[in-house]
Each structure stands twice: as structure tokens, then as C-alpha cells.
N, C-alpha and C. Protein backbone atom coordinates (compact mmCIF):
# COMPACT_ATOMS: atom_id res chain seq x y z
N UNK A 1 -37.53 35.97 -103.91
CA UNK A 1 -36.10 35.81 -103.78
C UNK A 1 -35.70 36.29 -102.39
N UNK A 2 -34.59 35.60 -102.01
CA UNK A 2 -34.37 36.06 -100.88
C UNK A 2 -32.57 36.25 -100.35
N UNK A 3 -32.41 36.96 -99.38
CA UNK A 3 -30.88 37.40 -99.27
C UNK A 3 -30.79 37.44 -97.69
N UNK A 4 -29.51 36.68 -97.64
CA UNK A 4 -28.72 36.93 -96.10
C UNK A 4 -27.62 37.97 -96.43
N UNK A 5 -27.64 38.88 -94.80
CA UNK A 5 -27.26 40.35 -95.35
C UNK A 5 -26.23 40.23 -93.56
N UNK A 6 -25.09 39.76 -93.87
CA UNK A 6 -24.21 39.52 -92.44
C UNK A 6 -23.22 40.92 -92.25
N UNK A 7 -23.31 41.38 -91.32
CA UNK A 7 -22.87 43.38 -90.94
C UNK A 7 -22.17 42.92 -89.47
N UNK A 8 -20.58 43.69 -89.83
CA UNK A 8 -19.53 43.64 -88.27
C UNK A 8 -18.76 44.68 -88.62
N UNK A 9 -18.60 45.60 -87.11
CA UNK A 9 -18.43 46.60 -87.07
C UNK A 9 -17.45 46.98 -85.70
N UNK A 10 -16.41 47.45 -85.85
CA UNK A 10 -15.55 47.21 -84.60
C UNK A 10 -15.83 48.08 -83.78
N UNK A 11 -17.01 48.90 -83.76
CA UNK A 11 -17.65 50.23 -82.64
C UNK A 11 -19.08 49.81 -82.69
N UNK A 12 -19.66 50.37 -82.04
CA UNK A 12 -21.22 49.89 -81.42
C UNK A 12 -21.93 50.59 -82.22
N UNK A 13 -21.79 50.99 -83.67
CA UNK A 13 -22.67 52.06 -84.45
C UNK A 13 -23.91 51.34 -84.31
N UNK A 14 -24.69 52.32 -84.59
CA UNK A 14 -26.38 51.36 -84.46
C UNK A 14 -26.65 51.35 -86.04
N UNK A 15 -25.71 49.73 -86.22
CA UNK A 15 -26.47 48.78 -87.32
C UNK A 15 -27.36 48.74 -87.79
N UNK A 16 -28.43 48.64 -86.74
CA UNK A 16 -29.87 48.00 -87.45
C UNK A 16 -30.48 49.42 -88.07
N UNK A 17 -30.38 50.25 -86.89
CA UNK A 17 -30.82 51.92 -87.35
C UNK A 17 -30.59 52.48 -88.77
N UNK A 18 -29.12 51.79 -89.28
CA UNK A 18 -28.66 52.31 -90.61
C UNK A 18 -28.96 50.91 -91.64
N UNK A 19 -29.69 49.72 -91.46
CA UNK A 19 -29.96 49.43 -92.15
C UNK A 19 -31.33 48.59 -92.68
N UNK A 20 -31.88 48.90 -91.65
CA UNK A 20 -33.39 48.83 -91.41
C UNK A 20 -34.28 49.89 -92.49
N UNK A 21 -33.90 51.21 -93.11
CA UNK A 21 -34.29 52.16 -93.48
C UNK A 21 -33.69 51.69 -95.22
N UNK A 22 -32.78 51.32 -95.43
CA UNK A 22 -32.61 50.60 -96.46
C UNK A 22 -33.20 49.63 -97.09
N UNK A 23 -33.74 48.75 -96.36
CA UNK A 23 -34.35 47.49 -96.34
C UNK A 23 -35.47 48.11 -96.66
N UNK A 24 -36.77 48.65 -96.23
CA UNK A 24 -38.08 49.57 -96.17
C UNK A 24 -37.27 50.06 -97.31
N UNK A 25 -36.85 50.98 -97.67
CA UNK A 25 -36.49 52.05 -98.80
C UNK A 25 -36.59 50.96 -100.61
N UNK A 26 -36.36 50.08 -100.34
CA UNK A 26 -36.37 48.99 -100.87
C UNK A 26 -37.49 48.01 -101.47
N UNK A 27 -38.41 48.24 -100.41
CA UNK A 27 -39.58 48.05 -100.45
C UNK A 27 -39.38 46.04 -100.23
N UNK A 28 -38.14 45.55 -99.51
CA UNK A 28 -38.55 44.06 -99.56
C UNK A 28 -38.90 43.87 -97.87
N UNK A 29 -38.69 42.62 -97.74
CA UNK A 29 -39.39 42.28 -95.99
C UNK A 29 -38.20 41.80 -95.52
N UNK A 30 -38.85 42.00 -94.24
CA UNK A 30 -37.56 41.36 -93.36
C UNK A 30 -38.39 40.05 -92.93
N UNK A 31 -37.61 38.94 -92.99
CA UNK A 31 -38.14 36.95 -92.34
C UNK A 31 -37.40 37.01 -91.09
N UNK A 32 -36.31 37.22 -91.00
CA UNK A 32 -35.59 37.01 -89.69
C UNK A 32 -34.48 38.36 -89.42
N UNK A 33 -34.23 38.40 -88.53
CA UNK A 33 -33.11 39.40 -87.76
C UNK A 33 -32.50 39.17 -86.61
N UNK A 34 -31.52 39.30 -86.49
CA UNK A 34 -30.38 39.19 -85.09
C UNK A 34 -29.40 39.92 -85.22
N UNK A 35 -29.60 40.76 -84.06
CA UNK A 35 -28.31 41.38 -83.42
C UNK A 35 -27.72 41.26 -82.01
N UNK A 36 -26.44 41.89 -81.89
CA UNK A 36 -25.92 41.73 -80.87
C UNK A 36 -24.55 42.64 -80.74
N UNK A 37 -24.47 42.51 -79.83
CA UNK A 37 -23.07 43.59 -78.95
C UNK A 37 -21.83 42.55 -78.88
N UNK A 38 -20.84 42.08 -79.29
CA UNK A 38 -19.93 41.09 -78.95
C UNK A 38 -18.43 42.10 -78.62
N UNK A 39 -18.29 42.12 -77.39
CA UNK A 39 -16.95 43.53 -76.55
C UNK A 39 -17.51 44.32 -77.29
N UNK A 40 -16.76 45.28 -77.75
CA UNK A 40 -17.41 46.59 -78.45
C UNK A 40 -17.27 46.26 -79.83
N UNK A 41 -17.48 45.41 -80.66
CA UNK A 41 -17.95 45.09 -81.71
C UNK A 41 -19.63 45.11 -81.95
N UNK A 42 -20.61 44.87 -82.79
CA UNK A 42 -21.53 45.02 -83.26
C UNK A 42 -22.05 43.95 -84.21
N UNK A 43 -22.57 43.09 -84.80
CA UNK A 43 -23.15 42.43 -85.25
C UNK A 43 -24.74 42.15 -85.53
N UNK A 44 -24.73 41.80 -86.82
CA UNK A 44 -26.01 42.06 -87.24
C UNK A 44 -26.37 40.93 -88.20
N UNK A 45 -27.71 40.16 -88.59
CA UNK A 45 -27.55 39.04 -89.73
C UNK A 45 -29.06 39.28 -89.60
N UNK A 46 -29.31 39.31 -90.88
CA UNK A 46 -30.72 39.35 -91.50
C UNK A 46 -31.27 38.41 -92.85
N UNK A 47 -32.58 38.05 -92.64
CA UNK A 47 -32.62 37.16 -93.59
C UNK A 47 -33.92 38.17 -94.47
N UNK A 48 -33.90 38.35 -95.50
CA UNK A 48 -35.05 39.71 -96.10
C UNK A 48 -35.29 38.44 -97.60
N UNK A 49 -36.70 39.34 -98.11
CA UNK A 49 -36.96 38.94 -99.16
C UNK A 49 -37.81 40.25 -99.98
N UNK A 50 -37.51 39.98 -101.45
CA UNK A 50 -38.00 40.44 -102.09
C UNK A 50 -38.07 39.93 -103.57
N UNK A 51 -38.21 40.94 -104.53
CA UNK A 51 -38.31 40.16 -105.88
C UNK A 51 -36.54 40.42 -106.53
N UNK A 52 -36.54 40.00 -107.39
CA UNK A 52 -35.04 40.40 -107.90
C UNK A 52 -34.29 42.00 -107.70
N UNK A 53 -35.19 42.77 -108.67
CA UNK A 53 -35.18 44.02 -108.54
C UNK A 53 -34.59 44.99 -107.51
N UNK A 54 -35.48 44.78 -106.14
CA UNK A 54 -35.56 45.00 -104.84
C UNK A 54 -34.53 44.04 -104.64
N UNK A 55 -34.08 43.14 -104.35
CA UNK A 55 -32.80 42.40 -103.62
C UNK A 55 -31.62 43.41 -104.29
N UNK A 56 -31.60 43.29 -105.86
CA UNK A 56 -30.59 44.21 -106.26
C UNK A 56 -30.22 45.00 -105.92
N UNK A 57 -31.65 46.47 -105.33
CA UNK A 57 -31.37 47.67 -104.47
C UNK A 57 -30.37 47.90 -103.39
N UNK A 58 -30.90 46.78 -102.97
CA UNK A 58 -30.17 46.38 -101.22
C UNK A 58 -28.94 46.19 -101.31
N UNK A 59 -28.59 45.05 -102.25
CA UNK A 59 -26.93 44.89 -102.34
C UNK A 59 -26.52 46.27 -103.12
N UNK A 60 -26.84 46.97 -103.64
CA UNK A 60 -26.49 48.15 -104.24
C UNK A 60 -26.33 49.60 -102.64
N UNK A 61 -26.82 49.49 -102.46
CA UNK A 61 -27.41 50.45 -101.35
C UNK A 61 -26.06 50.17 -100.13
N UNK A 62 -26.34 48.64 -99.66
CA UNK A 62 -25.62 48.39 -98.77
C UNK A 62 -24.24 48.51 -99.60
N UNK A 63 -23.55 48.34 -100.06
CA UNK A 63 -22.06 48.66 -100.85
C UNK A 63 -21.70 49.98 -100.19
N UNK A 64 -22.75 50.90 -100.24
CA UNK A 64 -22.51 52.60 -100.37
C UNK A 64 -22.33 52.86 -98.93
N UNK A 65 -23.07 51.96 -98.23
CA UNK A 65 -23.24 51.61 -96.52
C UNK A 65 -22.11 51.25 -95.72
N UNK A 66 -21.00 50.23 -97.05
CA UNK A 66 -20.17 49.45 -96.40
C UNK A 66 -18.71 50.78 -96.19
N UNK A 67 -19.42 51.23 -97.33
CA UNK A 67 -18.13 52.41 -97.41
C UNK A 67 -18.18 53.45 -96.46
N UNK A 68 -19.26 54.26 -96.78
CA UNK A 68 -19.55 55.23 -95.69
C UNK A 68 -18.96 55.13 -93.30
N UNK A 69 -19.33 53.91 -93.66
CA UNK A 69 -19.35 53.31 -92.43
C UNK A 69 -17.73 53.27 -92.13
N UNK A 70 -17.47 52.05 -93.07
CA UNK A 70 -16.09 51.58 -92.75
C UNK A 70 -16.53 50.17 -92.14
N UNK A 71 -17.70 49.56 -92.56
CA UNK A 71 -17.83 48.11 -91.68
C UNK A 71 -17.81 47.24 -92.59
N UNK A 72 -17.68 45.53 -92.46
CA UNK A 72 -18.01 44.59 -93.19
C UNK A 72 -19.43 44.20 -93.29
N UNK A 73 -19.66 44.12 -94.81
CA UNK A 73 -20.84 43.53 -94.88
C UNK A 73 -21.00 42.59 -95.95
N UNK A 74 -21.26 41.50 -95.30
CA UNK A 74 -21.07 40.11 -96.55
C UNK A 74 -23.34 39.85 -97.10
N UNK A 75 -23.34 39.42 -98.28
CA UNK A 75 -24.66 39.14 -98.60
C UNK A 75 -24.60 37.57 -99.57
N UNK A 76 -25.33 36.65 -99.57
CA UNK A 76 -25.69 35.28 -99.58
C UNK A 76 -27.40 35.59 -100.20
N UNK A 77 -27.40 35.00 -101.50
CA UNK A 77 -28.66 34.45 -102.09
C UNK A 77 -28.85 33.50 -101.39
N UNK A 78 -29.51 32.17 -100.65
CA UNK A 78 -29.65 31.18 -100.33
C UNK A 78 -30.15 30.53 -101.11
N UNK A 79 -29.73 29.45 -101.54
CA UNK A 79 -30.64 28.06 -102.79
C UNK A 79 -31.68 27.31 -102.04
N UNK A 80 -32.85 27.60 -102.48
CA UNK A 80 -33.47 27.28 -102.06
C UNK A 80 -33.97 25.32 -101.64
N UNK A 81 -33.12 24.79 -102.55
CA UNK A 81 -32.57 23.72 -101.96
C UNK A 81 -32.52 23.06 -100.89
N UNK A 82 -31.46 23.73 -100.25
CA UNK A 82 -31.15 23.59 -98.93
C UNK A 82 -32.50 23.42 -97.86
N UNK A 83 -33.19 24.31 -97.98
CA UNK A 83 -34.26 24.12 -97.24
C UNK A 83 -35.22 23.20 -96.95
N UNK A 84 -35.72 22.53 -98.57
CA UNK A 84 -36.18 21.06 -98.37
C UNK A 84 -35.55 19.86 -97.25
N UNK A 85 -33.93 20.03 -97.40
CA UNK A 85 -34.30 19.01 -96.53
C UNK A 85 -34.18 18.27 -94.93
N UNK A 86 -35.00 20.15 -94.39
CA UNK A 86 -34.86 20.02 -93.34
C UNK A 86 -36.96 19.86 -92.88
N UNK A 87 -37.20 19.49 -94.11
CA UNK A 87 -38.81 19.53 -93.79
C UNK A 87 -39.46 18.26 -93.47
N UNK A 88 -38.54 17.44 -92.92
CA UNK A 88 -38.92 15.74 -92.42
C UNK A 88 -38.54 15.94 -90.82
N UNK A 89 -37.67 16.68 -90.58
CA UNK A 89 -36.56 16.96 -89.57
C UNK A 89 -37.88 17.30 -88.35
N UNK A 90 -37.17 16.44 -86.82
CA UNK A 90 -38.01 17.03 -85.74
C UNK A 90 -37.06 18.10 -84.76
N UNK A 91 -37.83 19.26 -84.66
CA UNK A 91 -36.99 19.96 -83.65
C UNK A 91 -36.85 20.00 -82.63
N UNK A 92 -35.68 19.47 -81.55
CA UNK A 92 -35.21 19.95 -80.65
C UNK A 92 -34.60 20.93 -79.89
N UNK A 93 -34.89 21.01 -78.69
CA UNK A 93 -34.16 22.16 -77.81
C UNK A 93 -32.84 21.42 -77.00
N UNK A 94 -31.79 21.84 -77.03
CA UNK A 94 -30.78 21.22 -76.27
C UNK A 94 -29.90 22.37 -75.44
N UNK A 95 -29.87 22.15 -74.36
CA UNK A 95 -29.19 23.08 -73.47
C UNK A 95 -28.12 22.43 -72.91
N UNK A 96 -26.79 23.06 -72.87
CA UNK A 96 -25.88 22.21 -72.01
C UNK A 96 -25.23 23.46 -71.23
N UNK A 97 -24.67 23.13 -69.84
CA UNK A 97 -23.79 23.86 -69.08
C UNK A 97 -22.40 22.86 -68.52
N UNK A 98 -21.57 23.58 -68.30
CA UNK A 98 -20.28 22.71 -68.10
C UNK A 98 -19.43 24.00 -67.40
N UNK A 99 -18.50 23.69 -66.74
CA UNK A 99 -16.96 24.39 -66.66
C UNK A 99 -16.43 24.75 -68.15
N UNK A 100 -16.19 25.83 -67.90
CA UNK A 100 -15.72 26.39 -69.24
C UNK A 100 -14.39 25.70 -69.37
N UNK A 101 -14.01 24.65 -70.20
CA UNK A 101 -12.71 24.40 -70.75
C UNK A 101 -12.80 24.43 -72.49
N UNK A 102 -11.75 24.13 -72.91
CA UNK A 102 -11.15 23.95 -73.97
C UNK A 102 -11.94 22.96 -74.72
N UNK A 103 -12.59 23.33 -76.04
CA UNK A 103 -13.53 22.51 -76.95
C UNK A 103 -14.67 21.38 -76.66
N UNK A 104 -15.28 22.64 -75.65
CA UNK A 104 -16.84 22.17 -75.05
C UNK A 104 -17.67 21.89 -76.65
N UNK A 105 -17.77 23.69 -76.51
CA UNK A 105 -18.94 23.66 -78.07
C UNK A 105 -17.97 23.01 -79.06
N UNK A 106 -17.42 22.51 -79.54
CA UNK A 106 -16.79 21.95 -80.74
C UNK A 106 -17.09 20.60 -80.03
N UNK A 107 -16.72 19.68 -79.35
CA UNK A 107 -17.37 18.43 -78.79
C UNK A 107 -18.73 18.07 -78.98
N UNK A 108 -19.34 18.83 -78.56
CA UNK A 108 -20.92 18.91 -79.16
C UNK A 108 -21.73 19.20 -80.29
N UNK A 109 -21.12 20.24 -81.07
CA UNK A 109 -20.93 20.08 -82.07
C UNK A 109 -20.74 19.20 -82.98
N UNK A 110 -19.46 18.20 -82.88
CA UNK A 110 -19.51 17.24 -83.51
C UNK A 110 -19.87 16.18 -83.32
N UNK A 111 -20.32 15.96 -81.96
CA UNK A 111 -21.02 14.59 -82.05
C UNK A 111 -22.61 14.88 -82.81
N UNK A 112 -23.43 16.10 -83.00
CA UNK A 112 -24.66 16.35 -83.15
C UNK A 112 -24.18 16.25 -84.82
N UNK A 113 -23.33 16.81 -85.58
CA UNK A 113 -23.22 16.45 -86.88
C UNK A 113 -22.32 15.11 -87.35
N UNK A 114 -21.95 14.24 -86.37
CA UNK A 114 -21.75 13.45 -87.11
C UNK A 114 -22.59 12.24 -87.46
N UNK A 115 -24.11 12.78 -86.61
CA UNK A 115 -24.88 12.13 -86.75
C UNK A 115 -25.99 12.46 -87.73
N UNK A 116 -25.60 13.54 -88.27
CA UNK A 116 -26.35 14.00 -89.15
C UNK A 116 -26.99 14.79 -88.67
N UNK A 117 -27.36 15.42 -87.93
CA UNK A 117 -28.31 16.20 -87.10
C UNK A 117 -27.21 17.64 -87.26
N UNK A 118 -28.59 18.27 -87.59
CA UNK A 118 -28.71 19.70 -88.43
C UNK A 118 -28.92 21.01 -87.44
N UNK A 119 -28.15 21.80 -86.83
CA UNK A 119 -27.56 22.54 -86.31
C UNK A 119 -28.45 23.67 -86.95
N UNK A 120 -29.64 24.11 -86.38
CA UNK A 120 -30.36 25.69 -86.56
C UNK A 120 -29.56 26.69 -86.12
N UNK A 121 -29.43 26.84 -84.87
CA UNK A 121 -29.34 27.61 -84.31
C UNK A 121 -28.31 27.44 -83.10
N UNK A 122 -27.17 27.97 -82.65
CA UNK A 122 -26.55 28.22 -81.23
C UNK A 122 -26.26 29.47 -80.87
N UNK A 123 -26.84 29.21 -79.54
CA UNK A 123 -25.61 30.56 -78.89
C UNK A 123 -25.21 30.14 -77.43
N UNK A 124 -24.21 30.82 -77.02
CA UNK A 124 -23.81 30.28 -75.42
C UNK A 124 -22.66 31.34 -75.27
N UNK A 125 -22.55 31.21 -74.16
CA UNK A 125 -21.66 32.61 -73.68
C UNK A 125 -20.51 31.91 -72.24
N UNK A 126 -19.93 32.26 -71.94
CA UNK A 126 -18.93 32.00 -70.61
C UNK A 126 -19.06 32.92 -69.56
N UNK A 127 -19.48 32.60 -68.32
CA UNK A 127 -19.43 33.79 -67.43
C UNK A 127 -19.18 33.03 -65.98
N UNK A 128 -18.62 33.80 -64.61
CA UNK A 128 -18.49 33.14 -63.39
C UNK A 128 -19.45 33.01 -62.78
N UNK A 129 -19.18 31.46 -62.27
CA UNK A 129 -20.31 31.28 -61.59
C UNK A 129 -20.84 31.67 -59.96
N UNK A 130 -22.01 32.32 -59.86
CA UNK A 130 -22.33 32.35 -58.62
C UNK A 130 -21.56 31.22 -57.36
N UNK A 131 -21.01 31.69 -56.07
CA UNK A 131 -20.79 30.74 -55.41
C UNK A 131 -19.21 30.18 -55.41
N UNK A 132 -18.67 30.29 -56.23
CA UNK A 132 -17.54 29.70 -56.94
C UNK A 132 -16.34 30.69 -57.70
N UNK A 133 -15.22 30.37 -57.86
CA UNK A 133 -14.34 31.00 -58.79
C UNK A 133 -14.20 30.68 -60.14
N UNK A 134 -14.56 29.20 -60.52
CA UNK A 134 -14.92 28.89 -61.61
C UNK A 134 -15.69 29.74 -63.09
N UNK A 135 -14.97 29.43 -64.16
CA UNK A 135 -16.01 30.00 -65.10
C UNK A 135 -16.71 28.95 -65.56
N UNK A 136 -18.03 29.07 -66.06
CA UNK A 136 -18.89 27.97 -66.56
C UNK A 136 -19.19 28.38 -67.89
N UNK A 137 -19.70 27.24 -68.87
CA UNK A 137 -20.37 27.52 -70.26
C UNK A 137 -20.94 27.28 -70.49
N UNK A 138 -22.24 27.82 -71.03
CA UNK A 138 -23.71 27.08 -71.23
C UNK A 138 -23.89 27.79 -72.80
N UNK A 139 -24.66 26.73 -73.53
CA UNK A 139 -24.91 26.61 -74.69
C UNK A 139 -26.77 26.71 -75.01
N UNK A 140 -27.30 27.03 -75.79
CA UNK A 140 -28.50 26.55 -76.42
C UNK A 140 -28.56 26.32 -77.65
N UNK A 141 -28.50 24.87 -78.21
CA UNK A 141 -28.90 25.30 -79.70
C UNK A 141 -30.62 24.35 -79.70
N UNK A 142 -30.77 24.67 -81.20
CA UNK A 142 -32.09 24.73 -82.06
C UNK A 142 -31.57 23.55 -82.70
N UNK A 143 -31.94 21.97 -82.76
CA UNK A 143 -31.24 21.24 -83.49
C UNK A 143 -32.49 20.53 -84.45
N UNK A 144 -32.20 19.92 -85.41
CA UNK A 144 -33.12 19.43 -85.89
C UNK A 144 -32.90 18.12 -86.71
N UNK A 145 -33.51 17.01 -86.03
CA UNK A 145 -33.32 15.56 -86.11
C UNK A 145 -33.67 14.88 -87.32
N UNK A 146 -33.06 14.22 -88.24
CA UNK A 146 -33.32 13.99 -89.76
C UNK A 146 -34.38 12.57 -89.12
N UNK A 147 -35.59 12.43 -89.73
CA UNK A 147 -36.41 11.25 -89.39
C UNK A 147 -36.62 9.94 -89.63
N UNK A 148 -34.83 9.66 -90.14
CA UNK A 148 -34.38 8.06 -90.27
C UNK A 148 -33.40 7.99 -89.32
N UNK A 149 -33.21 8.83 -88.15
CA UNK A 149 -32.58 8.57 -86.71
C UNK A 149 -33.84 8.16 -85.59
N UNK A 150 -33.21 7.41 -85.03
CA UNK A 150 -33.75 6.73 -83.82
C UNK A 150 -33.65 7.92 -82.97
N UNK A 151 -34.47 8.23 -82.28
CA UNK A 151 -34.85 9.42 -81.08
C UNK A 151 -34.38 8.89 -79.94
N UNK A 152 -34.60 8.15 -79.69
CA UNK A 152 -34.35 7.60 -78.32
C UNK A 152 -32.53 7.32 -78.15
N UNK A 153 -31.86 6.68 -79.07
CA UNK A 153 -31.06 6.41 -79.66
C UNK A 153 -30.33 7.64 -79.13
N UNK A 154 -30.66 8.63 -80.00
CA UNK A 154 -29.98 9.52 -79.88
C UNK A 154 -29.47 10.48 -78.63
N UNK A 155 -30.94 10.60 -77.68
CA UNK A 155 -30.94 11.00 -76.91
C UNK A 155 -29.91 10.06 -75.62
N UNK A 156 -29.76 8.84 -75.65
CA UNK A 156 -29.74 7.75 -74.50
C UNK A 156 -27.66 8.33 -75.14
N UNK A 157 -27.70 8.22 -76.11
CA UNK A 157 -26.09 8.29 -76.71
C UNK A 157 -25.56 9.52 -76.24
N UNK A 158 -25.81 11.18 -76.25
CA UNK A 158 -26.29 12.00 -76.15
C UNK A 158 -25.61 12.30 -75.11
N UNK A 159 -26.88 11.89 -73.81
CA UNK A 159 -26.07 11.75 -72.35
C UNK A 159 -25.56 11.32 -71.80
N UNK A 160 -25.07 10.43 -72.39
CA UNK A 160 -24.00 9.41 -71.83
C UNK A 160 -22.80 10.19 -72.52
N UNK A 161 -22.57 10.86 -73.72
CA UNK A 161 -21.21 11.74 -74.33
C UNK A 161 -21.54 12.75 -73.11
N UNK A 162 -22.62 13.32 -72.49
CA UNK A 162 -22.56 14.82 -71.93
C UNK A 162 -21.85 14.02 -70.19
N UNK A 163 -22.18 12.82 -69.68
CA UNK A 163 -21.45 12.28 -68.77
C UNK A 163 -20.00 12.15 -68.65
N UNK A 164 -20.08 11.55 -69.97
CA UNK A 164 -18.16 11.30 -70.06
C UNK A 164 -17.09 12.79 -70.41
N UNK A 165 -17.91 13.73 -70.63
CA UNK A 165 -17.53 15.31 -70.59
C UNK A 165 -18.10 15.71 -69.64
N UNK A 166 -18.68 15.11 -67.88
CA UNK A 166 -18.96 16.38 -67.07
C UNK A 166 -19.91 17.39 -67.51
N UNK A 167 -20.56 17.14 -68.62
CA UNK A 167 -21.86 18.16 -68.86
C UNK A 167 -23.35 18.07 -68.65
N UNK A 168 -23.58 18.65 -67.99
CA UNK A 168 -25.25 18.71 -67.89
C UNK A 168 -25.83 19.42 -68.72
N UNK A 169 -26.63 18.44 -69.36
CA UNK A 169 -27.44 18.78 -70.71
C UNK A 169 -29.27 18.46 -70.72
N UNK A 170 -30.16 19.24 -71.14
CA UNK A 170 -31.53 18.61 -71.34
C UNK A 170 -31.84 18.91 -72.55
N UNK A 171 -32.07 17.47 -73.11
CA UNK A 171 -32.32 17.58 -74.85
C UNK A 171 -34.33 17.18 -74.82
N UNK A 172 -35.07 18.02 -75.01
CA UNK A 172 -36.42 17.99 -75.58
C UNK A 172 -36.50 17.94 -76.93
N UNK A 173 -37.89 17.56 -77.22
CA UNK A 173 -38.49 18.25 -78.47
C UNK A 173 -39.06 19.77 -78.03
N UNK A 174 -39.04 20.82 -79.09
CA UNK A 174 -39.69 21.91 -79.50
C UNK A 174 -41.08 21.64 -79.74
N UNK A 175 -42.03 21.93 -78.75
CA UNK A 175 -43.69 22.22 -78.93
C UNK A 175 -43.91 23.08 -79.01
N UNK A 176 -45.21 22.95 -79.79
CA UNK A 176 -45.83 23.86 -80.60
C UNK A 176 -46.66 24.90 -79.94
């Protein structure tokens, strides 16, 4: 069994420190982890597994965590469902940079799901650019291509949307 365990905290407490020892205490595993600093907020998302029992602990444990602290902490069984049917799917890497304006990542975003294409992973940040007064935005996500889309297709469509938005983008496959 397995549990997503999402932790935000409006001071920089060290998250993982207080809940890393829970997790072990617990006796389940950790599959994935991410953290991060966002202004002086804190953020944390973990993906753990264990047997029922042990998942129970955790959401029990963390409750006592949420209080003590004073932070949010949301938890998600995942159906395992979901996961099948990303196991046809090819993965790509897609990077884009642009001038930071108004509904970059949401533009891209939706052209990548309205094609069906399955959104792993993003992150991207805004910062000034060397040289310039400008702010710029660069993105990376983890995308993953359902395998009754045309590749080429997609890609040729792709950059021609990242043209008509002024974005420079390089969409690969993920090797192994």
C-alpha cells in the first residue's frame, strides 16, 4: 500500500528532519521525496509505502505532527489504477525559456494536455536575466506521450505553438 504525504509550512522548520523519523519509526519506505524552500515557506511531498498497518501509523503520527507544528499536512492513498495507464507512454524531456509574461506555463500546459499527454513532472522558476532588465521563465517538465500519438506530429506542432509564443523550447525523448 502506498501514501502521498503533502507538508506546507509558513517558516523554514526542517520538514523532512521531523518527518523522516516518523516514516522509519513506522517501519514503511520512502519511493519518492521532494522538498523545497518557496520565500520563507517550506514544502515537502513524499510518496512512502508500506502495508496497511504501517500506512495507518503514519497518518496517525503525522495528525500529532500537524498539531504540534502548526503546519498543513494533506495524505492521498493513490489507486493504483491510475498508474497502468501510463505504462505504454514514451518519456520526454521538454524545456522551455521565454520572457516572463502572463500564462506562459498555463499555455503549455494546455496545449500538452489537450493532447492527451500526461504531465509527470514540472518545475520552473522566474529570475533576471543576465545582460538585460528583463525577467525570463524557464520551465522543465517530465512529459509522457500516450503511444497512439504521432511523435513527430507532436513535436513539429509543439514548435511551431513555442514560435507563435516567442518560446524557445527543446522537446527530447528521456534515455536510458
Amino acid at each position: 500500500m502506498q501514501l502521498i504525504i503533502s507538508v506546507l509550512s509558513n517558516n523554514q522548520t526542517n520538514l523532512i528532519g521531523e518527518i523522516l523519523p516518523i516514516i522509519r519509526d513506522c517501519n514503511c519506505n520512502i519511493i519518492e521525496i521532494r522538498s523545497s524552500q518557496l520565500s520563507k515557506s517550506a514544502a515537502a511531498y513524499l510518496l512512502i509505502q508500506g502495508n496497511w498497518n504501517q500506512i495507518a501509523k503514519v497518518e496517525t503520527t503525522l495528525e500529532h505532527l500537524r498539531k504540534r507544528l502548526d503546519i498543513k499536512i494533506q495524505t492521498l492513498r493513490p489507486d493504483a489504477k491510475d498508474k497502468e495507464k501510463t505504462l505504454d507512454c514514451i518519456p520526454y524531456s521538454l524545456e522551455t525559456i521565454s520572457l516572463d509574461k502572463d500564462g506562459v506555463v498555463e499555455s503549455i500546459t494546455s496545449f500538452l494536455t489537450d493532447r492527451d499527454v500526461i504531465i509527470e513532472e514540472i518545475t520552473g522558476s522566474s529570475y533576471q536575466a543576465p545582460y538585460i532588465q528583463s525577467f525570463v521563465f524557464s520551465t522543465k517538465f517530465i512529459i509522457l506521450a500516450p503511444p497512439q500519438l504521432a511523435l513527430l506530429s507532436l513535436r513539429e506542432e509543439f514548435l511551431d505553438f513555442c514560435d507563435q509564443l516567442n518560446i524557445d523550447a527543446i522537446l527530447e525523448p528521456i534515455k536510458r
